[in-house]
PDB file of N, CA and C in Angstrom:
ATOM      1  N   UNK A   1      11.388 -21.137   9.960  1.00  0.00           N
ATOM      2  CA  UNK A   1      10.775 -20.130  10.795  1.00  0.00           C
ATOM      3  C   UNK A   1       9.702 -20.811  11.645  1.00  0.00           C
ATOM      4  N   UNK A   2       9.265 -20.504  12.965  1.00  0.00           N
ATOM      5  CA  UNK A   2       8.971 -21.097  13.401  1.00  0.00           C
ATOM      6  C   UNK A   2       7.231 -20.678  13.070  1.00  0.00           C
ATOM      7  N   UNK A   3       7.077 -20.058  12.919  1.00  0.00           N
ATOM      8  CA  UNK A   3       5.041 -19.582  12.248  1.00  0.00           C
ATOM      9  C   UNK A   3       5.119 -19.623  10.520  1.00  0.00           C
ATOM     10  N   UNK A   4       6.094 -20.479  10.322  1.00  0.00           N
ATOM     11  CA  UNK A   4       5.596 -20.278   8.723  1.00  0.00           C
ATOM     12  C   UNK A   4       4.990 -20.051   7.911  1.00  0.00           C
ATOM     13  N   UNK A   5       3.918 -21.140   8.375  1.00  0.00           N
ATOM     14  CA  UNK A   5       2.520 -21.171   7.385  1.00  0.00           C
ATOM     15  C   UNK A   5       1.470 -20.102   8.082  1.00  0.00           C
ATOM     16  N   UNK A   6       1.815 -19.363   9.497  1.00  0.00           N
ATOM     17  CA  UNK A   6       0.649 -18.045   9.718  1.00  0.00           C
ATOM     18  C   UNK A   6       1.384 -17.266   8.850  1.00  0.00           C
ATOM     19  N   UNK A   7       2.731 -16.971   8.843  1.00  0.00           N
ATOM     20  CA  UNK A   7       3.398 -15.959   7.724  1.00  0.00           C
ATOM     21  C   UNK A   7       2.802 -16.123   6.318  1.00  0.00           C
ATOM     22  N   UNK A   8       3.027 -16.717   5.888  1.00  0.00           N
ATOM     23  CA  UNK A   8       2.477 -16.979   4.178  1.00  0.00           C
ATOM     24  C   UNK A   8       1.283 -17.192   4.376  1.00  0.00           C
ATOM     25  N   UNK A   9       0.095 -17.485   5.480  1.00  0.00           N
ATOM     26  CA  UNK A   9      -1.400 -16.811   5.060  1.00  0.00           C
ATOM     27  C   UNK A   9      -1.677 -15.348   5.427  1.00  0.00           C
ATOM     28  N   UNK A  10      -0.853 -14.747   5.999  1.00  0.00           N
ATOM     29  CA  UNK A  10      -0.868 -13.467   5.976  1.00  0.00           C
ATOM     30  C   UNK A  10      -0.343 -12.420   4.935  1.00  0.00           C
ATOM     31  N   UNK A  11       0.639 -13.293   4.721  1.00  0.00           N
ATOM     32  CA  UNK A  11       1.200 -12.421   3.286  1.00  0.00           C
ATOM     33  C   UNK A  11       0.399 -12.449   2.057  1.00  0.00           C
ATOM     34  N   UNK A  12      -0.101 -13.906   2.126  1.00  0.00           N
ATOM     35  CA  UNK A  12      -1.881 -14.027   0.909  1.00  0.00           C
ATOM     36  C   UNK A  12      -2.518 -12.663   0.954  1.00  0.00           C
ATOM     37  N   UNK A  13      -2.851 -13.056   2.238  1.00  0.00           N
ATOM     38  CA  UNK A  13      -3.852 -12.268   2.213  1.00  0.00           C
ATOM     39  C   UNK A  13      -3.908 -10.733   2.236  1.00  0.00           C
ATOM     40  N   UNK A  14      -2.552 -10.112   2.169  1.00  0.00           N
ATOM     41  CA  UNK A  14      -2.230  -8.889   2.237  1.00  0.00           C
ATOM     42  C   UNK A  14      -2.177  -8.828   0.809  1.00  0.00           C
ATOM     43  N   UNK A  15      -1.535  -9.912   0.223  1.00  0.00           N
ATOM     44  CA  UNK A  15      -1.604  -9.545  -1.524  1.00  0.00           C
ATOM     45  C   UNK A  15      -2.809  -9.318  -2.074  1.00  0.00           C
ATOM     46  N   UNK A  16      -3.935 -10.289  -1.934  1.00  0.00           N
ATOM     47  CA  UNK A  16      -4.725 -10.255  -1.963  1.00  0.00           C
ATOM     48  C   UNK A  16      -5.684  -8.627  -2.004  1.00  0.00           C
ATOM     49  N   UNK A  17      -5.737  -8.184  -0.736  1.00  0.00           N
ATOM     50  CA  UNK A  17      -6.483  -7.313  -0.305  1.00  0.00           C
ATOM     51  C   UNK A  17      -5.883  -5.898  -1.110  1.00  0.00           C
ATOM     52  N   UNK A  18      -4.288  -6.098  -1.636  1.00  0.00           N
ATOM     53  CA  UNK A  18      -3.282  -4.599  -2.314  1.00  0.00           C
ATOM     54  C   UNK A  18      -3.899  -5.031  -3.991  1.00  0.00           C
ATOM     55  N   UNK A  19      -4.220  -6.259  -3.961  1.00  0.00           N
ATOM     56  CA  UNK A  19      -4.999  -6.370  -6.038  1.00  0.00           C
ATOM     57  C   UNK A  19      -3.776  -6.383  -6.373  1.00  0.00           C
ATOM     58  N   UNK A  20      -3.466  -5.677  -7.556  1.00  0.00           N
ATOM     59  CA  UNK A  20      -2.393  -6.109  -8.732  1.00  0.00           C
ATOM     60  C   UNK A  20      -1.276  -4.670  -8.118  1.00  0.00           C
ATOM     61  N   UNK A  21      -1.631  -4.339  -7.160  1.00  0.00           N
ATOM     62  CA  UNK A  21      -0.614  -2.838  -6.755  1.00  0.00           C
ATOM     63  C   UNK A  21       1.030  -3.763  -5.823  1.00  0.00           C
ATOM     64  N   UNK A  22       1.497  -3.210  -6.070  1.00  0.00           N
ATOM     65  CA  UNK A  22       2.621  -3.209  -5.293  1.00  0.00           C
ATOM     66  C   UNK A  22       3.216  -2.481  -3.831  1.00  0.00           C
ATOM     67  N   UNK A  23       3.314  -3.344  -2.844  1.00  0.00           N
ATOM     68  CA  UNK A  23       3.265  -2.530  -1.599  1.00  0.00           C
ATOM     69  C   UNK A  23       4.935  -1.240  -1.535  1.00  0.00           C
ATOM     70  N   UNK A  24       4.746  -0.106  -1.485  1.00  0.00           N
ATOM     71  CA  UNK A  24       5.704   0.565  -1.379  1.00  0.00           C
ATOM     72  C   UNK A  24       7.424  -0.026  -1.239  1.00  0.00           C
ATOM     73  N   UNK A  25       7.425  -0.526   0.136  1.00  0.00           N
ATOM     74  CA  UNK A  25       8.659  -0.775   0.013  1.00  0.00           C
ATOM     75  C   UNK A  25       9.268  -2.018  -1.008  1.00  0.00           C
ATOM     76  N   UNK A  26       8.551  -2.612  -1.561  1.00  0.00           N
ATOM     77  CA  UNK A  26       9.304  -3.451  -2.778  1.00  0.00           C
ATOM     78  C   UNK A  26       9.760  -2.563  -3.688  1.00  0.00           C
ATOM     79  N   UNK A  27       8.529  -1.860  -3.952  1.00  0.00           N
ATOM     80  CA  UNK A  27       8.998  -1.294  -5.559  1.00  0.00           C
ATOM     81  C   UNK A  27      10.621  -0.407  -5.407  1.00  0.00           C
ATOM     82  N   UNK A  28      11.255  -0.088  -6.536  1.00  0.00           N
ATOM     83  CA  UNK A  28      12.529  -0.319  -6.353  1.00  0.00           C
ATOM     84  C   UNK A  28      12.481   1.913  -6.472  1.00  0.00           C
ATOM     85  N   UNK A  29      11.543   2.179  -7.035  1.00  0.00           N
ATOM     86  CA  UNK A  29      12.132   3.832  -7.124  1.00  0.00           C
ATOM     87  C   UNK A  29      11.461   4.408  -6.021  1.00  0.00           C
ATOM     88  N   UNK A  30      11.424   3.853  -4.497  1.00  0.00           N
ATOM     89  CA  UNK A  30      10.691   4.570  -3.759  1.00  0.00           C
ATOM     90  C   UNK A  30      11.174   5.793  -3.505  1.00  0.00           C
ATOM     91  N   UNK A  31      12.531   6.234  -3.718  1.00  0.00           N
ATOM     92  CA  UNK A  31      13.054   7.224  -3.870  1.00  0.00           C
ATOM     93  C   UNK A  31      12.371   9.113  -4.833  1.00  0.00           C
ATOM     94  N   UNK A  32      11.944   8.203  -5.362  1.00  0.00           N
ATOM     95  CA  UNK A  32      10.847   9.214  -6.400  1.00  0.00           C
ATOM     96  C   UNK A  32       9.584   9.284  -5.407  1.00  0.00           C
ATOM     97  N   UNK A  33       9.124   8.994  -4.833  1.00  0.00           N
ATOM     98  CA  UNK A  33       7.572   8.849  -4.192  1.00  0.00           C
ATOM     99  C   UNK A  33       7.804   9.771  -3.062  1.00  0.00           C
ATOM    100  N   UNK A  34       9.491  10.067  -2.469  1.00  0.00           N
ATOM    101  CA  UNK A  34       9.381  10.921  -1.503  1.00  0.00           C
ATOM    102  C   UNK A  34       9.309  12.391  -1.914  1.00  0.00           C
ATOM    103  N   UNK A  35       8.953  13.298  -1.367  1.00  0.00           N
ATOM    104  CA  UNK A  35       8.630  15.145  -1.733  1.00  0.00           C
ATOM    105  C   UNK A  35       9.994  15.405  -1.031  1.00  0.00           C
ATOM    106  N   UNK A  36      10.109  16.413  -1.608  1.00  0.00           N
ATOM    107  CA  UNK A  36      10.896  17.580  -1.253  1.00  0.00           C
ATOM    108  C   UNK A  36      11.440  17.534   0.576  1.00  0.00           C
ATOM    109  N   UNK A  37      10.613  17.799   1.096  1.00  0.00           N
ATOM    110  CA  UNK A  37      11.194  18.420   2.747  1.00  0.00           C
ATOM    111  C   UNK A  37      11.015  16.634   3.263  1.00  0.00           C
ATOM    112  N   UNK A  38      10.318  15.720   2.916  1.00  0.00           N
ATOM    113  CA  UNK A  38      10.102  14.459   3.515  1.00  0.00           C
ATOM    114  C   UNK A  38      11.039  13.967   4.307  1.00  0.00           C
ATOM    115  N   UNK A  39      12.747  13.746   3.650  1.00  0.00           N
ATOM    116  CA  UNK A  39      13.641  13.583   4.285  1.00  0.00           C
ATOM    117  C   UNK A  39      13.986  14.262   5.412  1.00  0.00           C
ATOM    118  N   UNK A  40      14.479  15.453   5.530  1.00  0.00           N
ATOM    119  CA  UNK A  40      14.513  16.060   6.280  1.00  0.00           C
ATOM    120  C   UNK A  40      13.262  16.148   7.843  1.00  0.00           C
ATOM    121  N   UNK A  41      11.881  16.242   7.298  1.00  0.00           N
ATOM    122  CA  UNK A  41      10.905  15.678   8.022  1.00  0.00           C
ATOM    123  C   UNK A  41      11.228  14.389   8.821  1.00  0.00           C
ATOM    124  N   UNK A  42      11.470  13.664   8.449  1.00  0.00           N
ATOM    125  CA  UNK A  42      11.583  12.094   8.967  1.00  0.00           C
ATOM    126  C   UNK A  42      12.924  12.300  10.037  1.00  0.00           C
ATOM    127  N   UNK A  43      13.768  12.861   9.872  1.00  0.00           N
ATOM    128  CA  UNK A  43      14.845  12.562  10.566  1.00  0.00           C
ATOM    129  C   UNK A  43      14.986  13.790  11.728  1.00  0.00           C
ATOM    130  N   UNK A  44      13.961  14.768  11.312  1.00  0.00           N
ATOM    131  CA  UNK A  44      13.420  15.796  12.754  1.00  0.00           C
ATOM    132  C   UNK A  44      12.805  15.020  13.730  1.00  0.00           C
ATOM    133  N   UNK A  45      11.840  14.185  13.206  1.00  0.00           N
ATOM    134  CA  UNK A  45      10.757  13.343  13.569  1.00  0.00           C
ATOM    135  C   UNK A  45      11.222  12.181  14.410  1.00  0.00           C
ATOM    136  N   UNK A  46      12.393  11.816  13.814  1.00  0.00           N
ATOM    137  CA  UNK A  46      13.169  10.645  14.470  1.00  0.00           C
ATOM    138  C   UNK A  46      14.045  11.100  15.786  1.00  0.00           C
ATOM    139  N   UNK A  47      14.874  12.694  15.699  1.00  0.00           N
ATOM    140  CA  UNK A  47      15.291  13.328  16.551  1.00  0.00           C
ATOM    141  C   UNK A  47      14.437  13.325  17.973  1.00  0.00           C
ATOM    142  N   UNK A  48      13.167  13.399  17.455  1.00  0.00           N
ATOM    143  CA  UNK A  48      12.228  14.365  18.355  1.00  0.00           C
ATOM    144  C   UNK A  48      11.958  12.908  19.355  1.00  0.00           C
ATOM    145  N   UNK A  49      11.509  12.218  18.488  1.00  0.00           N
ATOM    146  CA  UNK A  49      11.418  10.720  19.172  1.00  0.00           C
ATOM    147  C   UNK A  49      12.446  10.037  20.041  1.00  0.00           C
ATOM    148  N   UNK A  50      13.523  10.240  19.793  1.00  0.00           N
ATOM    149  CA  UNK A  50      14.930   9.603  20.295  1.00  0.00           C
ATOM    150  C   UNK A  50      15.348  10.065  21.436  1.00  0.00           C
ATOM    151  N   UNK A  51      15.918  11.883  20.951  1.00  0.00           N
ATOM    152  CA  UNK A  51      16.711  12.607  21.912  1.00  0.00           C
ATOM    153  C   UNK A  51      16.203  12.471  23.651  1.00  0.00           C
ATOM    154  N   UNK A  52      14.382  12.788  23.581  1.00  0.00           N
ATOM    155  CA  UNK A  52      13.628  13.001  24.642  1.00  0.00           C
ATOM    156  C   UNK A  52      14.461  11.475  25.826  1.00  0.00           C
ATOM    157  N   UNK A  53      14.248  10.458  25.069  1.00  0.00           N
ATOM    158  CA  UNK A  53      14.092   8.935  25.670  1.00  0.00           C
ATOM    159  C   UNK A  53      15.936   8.999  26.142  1.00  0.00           C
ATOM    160  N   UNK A  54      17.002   9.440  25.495  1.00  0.00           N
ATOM    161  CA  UNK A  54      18.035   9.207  25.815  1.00  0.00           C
ATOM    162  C   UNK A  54      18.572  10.099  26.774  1.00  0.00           C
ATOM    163  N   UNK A  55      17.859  11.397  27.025  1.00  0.00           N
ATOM    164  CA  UNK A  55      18.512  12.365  27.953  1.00  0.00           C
ATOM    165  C   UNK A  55      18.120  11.768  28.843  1.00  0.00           C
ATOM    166  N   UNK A  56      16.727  11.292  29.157  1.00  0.00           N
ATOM    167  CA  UNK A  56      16.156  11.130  30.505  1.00  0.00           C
ATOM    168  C   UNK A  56      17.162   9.775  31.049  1.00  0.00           C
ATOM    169  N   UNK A  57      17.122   8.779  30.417  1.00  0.00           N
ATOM    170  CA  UNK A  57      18.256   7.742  30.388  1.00  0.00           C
ATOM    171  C   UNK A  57      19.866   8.610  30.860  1.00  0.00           C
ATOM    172  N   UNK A  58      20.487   9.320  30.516  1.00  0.00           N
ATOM    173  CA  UNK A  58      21.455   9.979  30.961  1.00  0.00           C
ATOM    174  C   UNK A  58      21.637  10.404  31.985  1.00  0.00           C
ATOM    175  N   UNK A  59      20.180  11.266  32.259  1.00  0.00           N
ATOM    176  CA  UNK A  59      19.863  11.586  33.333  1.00  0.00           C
ATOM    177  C   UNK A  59      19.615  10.503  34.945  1.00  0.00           C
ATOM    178  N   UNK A  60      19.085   9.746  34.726  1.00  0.00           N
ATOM    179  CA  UNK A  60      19.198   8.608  35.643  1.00  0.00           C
ATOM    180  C   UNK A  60      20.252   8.052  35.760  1.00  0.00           C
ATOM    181  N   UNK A  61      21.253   7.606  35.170  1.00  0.00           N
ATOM    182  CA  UNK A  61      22.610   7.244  35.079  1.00  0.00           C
ATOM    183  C   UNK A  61      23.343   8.295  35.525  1.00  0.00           C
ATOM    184  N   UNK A  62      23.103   9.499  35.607  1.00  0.00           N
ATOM    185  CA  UNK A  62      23.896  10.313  36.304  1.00  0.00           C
ATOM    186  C   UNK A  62      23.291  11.022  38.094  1.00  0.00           C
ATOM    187  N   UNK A  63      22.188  10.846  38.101  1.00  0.00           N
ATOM    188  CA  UNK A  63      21.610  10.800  39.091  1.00  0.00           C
ATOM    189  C   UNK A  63      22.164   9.662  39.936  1.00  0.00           C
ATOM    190  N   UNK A  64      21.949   8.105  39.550  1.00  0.00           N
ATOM    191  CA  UNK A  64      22.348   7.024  40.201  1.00  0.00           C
ATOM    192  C   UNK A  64      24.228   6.881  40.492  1.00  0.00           C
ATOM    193  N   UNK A  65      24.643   7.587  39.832  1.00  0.00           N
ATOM    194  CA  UNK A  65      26.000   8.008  39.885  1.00  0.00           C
ATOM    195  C   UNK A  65      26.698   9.021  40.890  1.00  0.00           C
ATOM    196  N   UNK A  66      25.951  10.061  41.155  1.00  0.00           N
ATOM    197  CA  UNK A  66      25.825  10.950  42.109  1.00  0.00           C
ATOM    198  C   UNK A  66      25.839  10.550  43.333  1.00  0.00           C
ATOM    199  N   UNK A  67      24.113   9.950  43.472  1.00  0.00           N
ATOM    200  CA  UNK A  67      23.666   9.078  44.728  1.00  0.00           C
ATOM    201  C   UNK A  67      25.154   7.987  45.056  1.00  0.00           C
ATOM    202  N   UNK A  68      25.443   7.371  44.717  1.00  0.00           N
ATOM    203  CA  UNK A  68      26.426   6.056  44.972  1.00  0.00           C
ATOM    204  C   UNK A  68      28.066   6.624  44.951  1.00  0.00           C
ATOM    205  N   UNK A  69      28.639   7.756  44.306  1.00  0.00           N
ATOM    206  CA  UNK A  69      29.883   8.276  44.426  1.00  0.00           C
ATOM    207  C   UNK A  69      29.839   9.683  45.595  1.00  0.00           C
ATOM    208  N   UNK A  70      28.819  10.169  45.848  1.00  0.00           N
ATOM    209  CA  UNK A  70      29.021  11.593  46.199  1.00  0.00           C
ATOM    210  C   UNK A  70      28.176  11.248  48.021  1.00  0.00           C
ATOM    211  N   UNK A  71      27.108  10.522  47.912  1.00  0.00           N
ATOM    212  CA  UNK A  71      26.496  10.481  49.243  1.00  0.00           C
ATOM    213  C   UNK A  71      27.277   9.223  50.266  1.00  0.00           C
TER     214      UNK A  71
END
């Protein structure tokens, strides 16, 4: 890798600073740590984030499509 050794003093020092805890995504039952609606939450959340960015994208591609086949 080409930053090796900034990688592994950063990862020190993140261990470091978490003490004897374990950062979430290692531990293996993160599955238990999520609630009830969380899932569902996350993937509204991800919708909400996505859909906006890809219509407008559609939208220009069909605009620029218009302009160049129709005018």
């Amino acid at each position: 890798m080409l930053f090796q050794r900034r990688y592994e003093r950063a990862r020190n020092l993140q261990k470091e600073k978490l003490g004897g805890q374990k950062p979430a995504l290692e531990e293996e039952d993160l599955e238990s740590k999520l609630e009830k609606g969380d899932t569902l939450a996350m993937i509204l959340s991800a919708l909400v984030t996505v859909v906006p960015v890809v219509l407008l994208f559609l939208v220009i591609v069909a605009a620029a499509g218009y302009f160049f086949l129709i005018r």
